[in-house]
Protein backbone atom coordinates (compact mmCIF):
# COMPACT_ATOMS: atom_id res chain seq x y z
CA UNK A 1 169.30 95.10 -4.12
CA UNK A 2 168.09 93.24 -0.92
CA UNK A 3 169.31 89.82 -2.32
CA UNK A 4 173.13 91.23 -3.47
CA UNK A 5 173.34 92.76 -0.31
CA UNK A 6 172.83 89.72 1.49
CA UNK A 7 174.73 87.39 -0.41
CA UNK A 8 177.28 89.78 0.30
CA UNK A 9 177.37 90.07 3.85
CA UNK A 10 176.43 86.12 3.76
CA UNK A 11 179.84 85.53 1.58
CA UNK A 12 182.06 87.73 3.68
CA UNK A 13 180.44 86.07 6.95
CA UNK A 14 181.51 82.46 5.07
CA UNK A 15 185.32 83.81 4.81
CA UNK A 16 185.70 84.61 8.32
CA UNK A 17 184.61 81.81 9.47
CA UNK A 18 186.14 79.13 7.05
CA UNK A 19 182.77 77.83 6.24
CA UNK A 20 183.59 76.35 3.15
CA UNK A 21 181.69 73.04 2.67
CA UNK A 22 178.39 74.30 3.09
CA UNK A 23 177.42 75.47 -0.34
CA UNK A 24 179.13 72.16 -1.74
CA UNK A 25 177.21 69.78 0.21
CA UNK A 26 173.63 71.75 -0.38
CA UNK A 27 174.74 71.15 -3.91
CA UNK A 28 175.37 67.52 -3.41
CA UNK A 29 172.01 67.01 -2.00
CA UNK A 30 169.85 64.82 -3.68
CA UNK A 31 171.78 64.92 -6.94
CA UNK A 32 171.59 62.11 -9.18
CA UNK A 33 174.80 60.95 -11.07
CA UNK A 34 174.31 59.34 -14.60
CA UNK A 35 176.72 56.36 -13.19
CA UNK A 36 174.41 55.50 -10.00
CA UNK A 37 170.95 54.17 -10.34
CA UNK A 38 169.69 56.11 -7.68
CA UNK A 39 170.46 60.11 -6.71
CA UNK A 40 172.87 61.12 -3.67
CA UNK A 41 170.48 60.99 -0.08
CA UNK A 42 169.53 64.30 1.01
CA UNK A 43 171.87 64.27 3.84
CA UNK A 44 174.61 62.53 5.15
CA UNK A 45 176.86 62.59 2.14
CA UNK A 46 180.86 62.80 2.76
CA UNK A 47 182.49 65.53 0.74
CA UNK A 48 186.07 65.86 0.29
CA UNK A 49 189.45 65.35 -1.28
CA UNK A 50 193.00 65.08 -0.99
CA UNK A 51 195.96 67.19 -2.58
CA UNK A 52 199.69 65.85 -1.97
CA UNK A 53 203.01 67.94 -3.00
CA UNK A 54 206.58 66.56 -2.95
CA UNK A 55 209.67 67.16 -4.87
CA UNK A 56 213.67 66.86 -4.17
CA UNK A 57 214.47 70.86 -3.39
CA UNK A 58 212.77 74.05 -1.53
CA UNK A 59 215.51 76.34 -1.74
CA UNK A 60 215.14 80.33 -0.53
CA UNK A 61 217.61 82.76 -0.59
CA UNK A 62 216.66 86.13 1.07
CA UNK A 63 219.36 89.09 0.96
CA UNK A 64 220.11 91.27 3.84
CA UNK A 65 219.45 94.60 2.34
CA UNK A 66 217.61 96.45 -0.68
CA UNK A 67 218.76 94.09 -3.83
CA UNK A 68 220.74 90.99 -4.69
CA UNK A 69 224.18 92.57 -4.33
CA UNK A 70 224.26 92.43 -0.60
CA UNK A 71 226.51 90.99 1.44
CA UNK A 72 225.00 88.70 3.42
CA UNK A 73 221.62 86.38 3.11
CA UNK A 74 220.18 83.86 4.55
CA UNK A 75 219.62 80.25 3.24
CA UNK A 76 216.53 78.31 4.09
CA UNK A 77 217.05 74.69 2.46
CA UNK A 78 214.62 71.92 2.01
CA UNK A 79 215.42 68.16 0.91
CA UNK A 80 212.67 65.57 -0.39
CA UNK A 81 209.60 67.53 1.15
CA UNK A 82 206.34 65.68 1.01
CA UNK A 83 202.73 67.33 2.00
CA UNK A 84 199.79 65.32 1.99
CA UNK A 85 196.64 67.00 3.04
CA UNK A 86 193.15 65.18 3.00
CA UNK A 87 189.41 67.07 4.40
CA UNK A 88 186.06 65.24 4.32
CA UNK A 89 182.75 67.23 5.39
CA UNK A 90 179.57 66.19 6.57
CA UNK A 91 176.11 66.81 7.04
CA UNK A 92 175.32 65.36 10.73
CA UNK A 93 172.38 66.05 13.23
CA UNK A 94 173.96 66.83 16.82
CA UNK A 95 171.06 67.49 19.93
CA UNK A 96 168.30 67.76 16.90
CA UNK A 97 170.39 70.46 15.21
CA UNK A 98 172.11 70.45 11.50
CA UNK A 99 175.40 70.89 11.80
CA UNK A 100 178.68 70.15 9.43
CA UNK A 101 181.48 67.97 10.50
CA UNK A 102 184.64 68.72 8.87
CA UNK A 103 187.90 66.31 9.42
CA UNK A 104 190.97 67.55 8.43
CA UNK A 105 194.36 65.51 8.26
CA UNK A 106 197.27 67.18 7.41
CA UNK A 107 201.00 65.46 7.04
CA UNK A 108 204.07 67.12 6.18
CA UNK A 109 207.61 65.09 6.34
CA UNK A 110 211.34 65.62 5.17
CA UNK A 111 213.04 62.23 3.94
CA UNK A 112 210.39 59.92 4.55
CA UNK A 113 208.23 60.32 1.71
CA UNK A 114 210.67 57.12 -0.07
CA UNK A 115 211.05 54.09 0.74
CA UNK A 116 215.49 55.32 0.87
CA UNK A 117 216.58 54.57 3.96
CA UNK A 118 218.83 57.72 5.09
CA UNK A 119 221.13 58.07 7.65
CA UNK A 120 220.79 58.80 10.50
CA UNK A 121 222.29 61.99 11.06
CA UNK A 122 222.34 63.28 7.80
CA UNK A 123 220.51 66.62 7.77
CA UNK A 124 217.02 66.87 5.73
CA UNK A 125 216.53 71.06 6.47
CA UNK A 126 218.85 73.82 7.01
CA UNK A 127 219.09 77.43 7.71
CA UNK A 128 222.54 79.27 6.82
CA UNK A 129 223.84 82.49 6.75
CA UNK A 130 226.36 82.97 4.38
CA UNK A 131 228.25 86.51 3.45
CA UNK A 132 230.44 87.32 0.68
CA UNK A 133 234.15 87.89 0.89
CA UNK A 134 234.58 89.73 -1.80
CA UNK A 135 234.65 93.39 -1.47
CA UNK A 136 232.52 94.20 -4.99
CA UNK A 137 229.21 93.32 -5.48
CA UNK A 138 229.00 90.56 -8.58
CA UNK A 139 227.84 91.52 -12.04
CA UNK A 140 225.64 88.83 -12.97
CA UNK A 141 223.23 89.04 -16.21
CA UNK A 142 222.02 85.35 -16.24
CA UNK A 143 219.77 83.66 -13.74
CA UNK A 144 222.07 80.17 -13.68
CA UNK A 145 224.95 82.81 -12.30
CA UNK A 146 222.96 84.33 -9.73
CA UNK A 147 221.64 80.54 -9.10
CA UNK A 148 224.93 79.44 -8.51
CA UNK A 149 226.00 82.49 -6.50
CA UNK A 150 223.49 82.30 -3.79
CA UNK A 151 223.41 78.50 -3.07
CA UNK A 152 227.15 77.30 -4.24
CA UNK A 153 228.34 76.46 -0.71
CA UNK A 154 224.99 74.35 -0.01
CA UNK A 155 224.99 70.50 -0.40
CA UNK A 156 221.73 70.63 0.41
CA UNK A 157 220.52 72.24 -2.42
CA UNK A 158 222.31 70.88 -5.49
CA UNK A 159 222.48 73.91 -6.95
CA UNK A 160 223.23 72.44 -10.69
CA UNK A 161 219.96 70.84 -11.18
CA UNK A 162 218.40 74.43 -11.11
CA UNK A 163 217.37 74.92 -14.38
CA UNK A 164 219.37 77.22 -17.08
CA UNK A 165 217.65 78.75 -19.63
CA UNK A 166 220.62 79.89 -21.75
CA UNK A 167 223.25 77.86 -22.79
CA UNK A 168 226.76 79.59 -23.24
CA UNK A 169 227.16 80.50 -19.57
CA UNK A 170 229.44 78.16 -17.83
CA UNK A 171 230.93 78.70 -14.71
CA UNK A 172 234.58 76.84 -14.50
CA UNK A 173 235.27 75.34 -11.59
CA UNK A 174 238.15 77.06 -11.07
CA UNK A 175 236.43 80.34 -10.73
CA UNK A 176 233.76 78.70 -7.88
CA UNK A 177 236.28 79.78 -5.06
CA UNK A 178 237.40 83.19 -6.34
CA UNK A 179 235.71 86.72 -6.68
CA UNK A 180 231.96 86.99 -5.32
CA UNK A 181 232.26 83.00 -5.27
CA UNK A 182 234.65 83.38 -2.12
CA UNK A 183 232.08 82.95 0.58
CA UNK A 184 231.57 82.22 4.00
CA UNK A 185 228.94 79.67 5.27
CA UNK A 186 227.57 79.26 8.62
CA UNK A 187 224.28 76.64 9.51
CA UNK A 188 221.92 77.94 12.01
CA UNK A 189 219.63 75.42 12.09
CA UNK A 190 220.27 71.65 11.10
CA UNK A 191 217.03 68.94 10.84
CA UNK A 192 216.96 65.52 10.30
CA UNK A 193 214.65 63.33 8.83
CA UNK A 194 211.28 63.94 10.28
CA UNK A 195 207.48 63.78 10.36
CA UNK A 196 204.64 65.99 11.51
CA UNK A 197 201.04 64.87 11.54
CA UNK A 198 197.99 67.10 12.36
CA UNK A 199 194.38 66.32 12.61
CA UNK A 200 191.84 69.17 13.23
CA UNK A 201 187.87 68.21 13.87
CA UNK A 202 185.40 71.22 13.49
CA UNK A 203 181.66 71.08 13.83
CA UNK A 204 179.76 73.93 12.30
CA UNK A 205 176.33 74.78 13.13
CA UNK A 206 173.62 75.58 10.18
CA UNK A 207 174.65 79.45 10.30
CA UNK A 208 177.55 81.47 11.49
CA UNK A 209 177.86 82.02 14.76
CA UNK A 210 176.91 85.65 15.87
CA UNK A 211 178.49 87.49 18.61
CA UNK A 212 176.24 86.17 21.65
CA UNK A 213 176.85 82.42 20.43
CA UNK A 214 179.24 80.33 21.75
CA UNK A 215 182.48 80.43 19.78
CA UNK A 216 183.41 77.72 18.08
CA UNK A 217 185.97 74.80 19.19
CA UNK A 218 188.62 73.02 16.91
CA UNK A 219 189.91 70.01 18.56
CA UNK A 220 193.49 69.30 17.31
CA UNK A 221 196.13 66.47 17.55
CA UNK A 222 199.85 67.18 17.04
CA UNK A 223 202.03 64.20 16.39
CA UNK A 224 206.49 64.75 15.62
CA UNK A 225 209.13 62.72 15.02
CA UNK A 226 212.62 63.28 14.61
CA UNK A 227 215.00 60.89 13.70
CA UNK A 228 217.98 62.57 15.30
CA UNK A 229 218.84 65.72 17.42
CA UNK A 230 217.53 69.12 15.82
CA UNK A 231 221.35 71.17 15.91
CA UNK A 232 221.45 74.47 16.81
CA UNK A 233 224.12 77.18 16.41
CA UNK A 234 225.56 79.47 19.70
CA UNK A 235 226.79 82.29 17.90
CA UNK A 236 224.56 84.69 19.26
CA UNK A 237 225.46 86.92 16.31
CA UNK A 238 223.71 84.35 13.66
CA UNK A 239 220.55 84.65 15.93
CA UNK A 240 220.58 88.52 15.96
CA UNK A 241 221.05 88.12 12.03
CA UNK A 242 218.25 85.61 11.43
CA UNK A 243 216.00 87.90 13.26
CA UNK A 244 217.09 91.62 11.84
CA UNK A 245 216.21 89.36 8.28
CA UNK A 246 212.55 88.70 9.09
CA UNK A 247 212.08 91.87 10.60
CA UNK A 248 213.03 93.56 8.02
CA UNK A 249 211.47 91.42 5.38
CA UNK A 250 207.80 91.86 7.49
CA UNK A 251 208.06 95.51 7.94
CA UNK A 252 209.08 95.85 3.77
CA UNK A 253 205.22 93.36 3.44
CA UNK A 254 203.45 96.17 5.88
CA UNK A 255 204.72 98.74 3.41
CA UNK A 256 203.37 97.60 0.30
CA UNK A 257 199.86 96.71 2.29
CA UNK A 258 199.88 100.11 3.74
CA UNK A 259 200.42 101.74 0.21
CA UNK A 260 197.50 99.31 -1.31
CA UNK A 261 194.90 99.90 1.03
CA UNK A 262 195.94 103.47 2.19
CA UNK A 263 196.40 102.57 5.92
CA UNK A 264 199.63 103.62 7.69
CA UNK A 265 201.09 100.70 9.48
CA UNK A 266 201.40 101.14 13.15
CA UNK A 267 204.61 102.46 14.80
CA UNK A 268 207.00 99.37 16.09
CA UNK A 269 206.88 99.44 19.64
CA UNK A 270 209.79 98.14 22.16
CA UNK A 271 208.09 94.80 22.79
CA UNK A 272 207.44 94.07 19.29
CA UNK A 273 209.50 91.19 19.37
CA UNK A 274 207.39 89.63 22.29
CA UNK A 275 204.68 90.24 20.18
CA UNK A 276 205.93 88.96 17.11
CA UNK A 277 206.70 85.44 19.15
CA UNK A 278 203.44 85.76 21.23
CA UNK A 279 200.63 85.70 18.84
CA UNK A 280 197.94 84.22 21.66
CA UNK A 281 198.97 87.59 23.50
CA UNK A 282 198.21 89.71 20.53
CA UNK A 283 194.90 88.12 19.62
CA UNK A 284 194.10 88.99 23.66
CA UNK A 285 194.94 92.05 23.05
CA UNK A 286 193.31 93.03 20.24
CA UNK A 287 190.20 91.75 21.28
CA UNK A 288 190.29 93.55 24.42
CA UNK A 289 190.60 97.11 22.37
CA UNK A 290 187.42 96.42 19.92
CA UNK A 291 186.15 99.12 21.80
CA UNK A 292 188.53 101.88 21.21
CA UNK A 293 188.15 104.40 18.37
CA UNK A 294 191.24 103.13 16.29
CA UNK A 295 189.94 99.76 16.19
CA UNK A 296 188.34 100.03 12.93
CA UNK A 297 191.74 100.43 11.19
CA UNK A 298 193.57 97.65 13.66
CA UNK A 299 190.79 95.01 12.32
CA UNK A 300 191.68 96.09 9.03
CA UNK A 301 195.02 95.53 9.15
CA UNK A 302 194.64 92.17 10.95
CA UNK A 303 191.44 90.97 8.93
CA UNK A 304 194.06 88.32 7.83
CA UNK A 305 194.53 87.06 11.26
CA UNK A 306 191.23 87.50 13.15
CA UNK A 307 189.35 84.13 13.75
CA UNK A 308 186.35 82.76 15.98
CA UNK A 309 187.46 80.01 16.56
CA UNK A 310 189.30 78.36 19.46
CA UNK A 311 191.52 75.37 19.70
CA UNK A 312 192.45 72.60 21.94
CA UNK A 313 195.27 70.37 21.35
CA UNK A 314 193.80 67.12 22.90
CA UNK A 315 197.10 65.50 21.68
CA UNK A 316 200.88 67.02 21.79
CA UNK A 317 203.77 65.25 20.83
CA UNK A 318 206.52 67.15 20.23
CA UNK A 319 209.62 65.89 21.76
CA UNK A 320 212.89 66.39 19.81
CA UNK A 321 216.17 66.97 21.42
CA UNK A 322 218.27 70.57 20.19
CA UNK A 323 221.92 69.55 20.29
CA UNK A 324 223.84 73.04 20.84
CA UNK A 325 226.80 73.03 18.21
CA UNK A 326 229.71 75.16 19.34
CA UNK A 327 231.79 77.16 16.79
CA UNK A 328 234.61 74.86 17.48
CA UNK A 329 232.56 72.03 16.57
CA UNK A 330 231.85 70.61 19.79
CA UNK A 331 228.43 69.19 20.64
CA UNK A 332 227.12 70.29 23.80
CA UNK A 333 224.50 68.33 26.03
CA UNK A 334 220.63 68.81 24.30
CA UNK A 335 217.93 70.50 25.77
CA UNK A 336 214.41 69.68 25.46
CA UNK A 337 212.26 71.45 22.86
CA UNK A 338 209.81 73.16 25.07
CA UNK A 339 212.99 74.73 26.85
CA UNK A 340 214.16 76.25 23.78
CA UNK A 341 210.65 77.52 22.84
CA UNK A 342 209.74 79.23 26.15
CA UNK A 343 213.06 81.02 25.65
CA UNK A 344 211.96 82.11 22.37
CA UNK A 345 208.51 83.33 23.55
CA UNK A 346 206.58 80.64 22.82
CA UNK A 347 204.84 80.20 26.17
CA UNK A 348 201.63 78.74 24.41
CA UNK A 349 203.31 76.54 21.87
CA UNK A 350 200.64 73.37 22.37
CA UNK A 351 198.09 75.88 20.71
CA UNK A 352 200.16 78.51 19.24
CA UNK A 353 201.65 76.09 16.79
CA UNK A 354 198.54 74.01 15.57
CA UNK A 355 196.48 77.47 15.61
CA UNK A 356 199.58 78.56 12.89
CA UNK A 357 199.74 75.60 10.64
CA UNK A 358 195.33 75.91 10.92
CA UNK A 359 195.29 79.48 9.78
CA UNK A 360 198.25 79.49 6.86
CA UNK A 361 197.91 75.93 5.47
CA UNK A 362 195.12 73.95 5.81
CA UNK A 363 191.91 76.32 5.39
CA UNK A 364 193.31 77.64 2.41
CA UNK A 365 193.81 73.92 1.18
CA UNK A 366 190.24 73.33 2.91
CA UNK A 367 189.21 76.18 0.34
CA UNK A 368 190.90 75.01 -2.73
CA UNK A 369 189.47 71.72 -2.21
CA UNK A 370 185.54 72.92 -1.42
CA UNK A 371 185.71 74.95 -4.55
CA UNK A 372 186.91 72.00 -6.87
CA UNK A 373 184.54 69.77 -5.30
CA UNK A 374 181.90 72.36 -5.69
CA UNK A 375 182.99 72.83 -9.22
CA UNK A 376 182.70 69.29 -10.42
CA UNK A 377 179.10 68.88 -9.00
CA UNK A 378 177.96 71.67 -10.20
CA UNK A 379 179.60 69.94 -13.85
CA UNK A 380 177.83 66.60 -12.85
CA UNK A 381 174.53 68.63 -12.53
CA UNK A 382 175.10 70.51 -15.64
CA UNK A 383 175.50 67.63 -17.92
CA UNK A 384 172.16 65.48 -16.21
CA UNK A 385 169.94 68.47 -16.99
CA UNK A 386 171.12 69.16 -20.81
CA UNK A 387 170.39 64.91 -20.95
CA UNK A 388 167.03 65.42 -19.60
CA UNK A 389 166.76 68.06 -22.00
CA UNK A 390 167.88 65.81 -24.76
CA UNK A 391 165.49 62.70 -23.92
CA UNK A 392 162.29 65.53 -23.51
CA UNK A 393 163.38 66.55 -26.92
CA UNK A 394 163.45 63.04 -28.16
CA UNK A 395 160.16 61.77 -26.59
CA UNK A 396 158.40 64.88 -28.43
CA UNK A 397 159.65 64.49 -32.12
């Protein structure tokens, strides 16, 4: 009972504080591989891998209201995506302790994955609101109509390479433009061709750190480029549209948590949105209230979120230009990016963004990747003890 109960409290201890290369590289140590002549050192073996994702499309549709017949959604469009992630851990000695260095590389790009040149200022991401026309909500029964209902005024998304799985539905062309096909499209967002590189260093000591330690550091470099102007829509309406959307799309995933784990989501509050933009402010703030008696059920609800760790950004790059586009067309002088995010609430964006991409993307890739790596040398082990087995057999008949 003593032993489960630690492994417990030493597994959930692990999750919190994204140590996941330990157990892999204990594994590792001293293990000898059938295709070396001599077994892995003790120490100072470099663990890791590398898991890359492209394809031509990421097209979302998400509708303004309880179903698929609403009037209005929003469009989030994605053209030759690439992600290439890449983590290698360490055993290292730092000031006589054992410690594990972890190096993280993380690259994520939009028309630069080939070597196809495009232009310029053709647009690689966009984010549209477009509303239906047509009074009556459609009728669809087949996934190729609703397909081409939701993204048939998008040329980003080349909506007929989406695949059909029945074969007598055909939509004529003459029927694109008429009925629930008779809609109005308007792009928020436009981005070009661009790049985004981060690299995240973390040195772990031999056990997690408990609450008198020194929390730990992540040192972080953020790299863009942008090919062209980001453009940005000034219909203050779109704006107020885009943001009722995700609003109303988190509150609807608070719901269904609340309902699974049988906590009632706290009641929205008039700075909400601040808080929604301000996550450094929120983290303050909830760990200035660990005190108070409702904090068991706040770090419940945010067990997602909460993290040791802090990070510096020794590096920032991030200097596109947003073009304003006017609804006659017109382009009006850019502004600088950090402008546009202060405006937004983003008043800690040089850690607020890297401290983002950290949490949602790359320790769960960090995870996927420890566990395969784990897997396969726990495989490698596996098969050298059944040969030893074997040749023991052997030598005794």
């Amino acid at each position: 009972k003593r032993s489960s109960n630690s492994m417990r409290s030493s597994s959930s201890q692990t999750v919190s504080h994204h140590r996941h290369w330990q157990h892999a590289l204990e594994k590792a140590s001293g293990v000898k591989i059938k295709n070396l002549a001599i077994p892995l050192p003790k120490s100072g073996s470099i663990l890791g891998g590398r898991l890359e994702l492209s394809g031509k499309h990421i097209s979302l549709a998400c509708f303004h209201g309880i179903n698929f017949k609403a009037k209005s959604w929003a469009l989030f469009s994605l053209k030759d995506p690439f992600i290439s992630f890449n983590s290698e851990a360490q055993g290292v000695i730092v000031d006589g302790n054992r410690k594990t260095s972890i190096e993280q590389h993380m690259v994520f790009s939009l028309g630069m994955a080939d070597s196809i040149a495009f232009a310029q200022h053709e647009s690689m991401a966009k984010v549209c609101k477009i509303s239906r026309n047509y009074m009556y909500s459609p009728q669809f029964k087949t996934l190729s109509e609703w397909f081409s209902y939701a993204f048939k005024n998008s040329d980003l998304d080349e909506v007929d390479r989406f695949p059909v799985l029945t074969t007598n539905v055909d939509i004529k062309p003459g029927l694109r433009d008429k009925g629930p096909f008779n809609q109005n499209l308007e792009i928020i967002f436009a981005v070009p061709c661009m790049s985004m590189i981060l690299k995240s260093g973390h040195l772990q000591g031999e056990q997690p750190p408990s609450a008198d330690d020194p929390r730990p550091v992540v040192k972080c470099t953020f790299i863009t480029e942008f090919e062209d102007h980001i453009y940005v829509t000034v219909d203050a309406e779109a704006f107020f549209f885009l943001h009722d959307l995700i609003i109303s799309y988190v509150k609807e995933k608070d719901r269904v948590l609340s309902n699974q784990t049988g906590i009632t989501p706290p009641a929205p509050t008039n700075n909400s949105s601040t808080e929604a933009t301000s996550p450094d402010s929120s983290t303050a703030e909830d760990s200035s209230k660990k005190g108070e008696g409702s904090s068991k059920e706040k770090s419940t609800t945010s067990s997602f979120q909460s993290d040791w760790r802090i990070f510096e950004c020794e590096t920032w790059r991030l200097e596109p230009t947003v073009r304003l586009q006017s609804l006659a067309g017109r382009h009006i002088e850019p502004y600088g990016v950090d402008y546009i995010l202060q405006r937004l609430g983003f008043s800690h964006a040089k850690t607020t963004i890297p401290k983002w991409l950290q949490r949602g993307f790359m320790d769960p890739l960090d995870k996927v990747l420890s566990v395969i790596v784990l897997r396969a040398i726990s495989m490698v082990s596996e098969e050298q003890d059944e040969h030893e087995d074997s040749s023991i057999r052997t030598f005794r008949t």
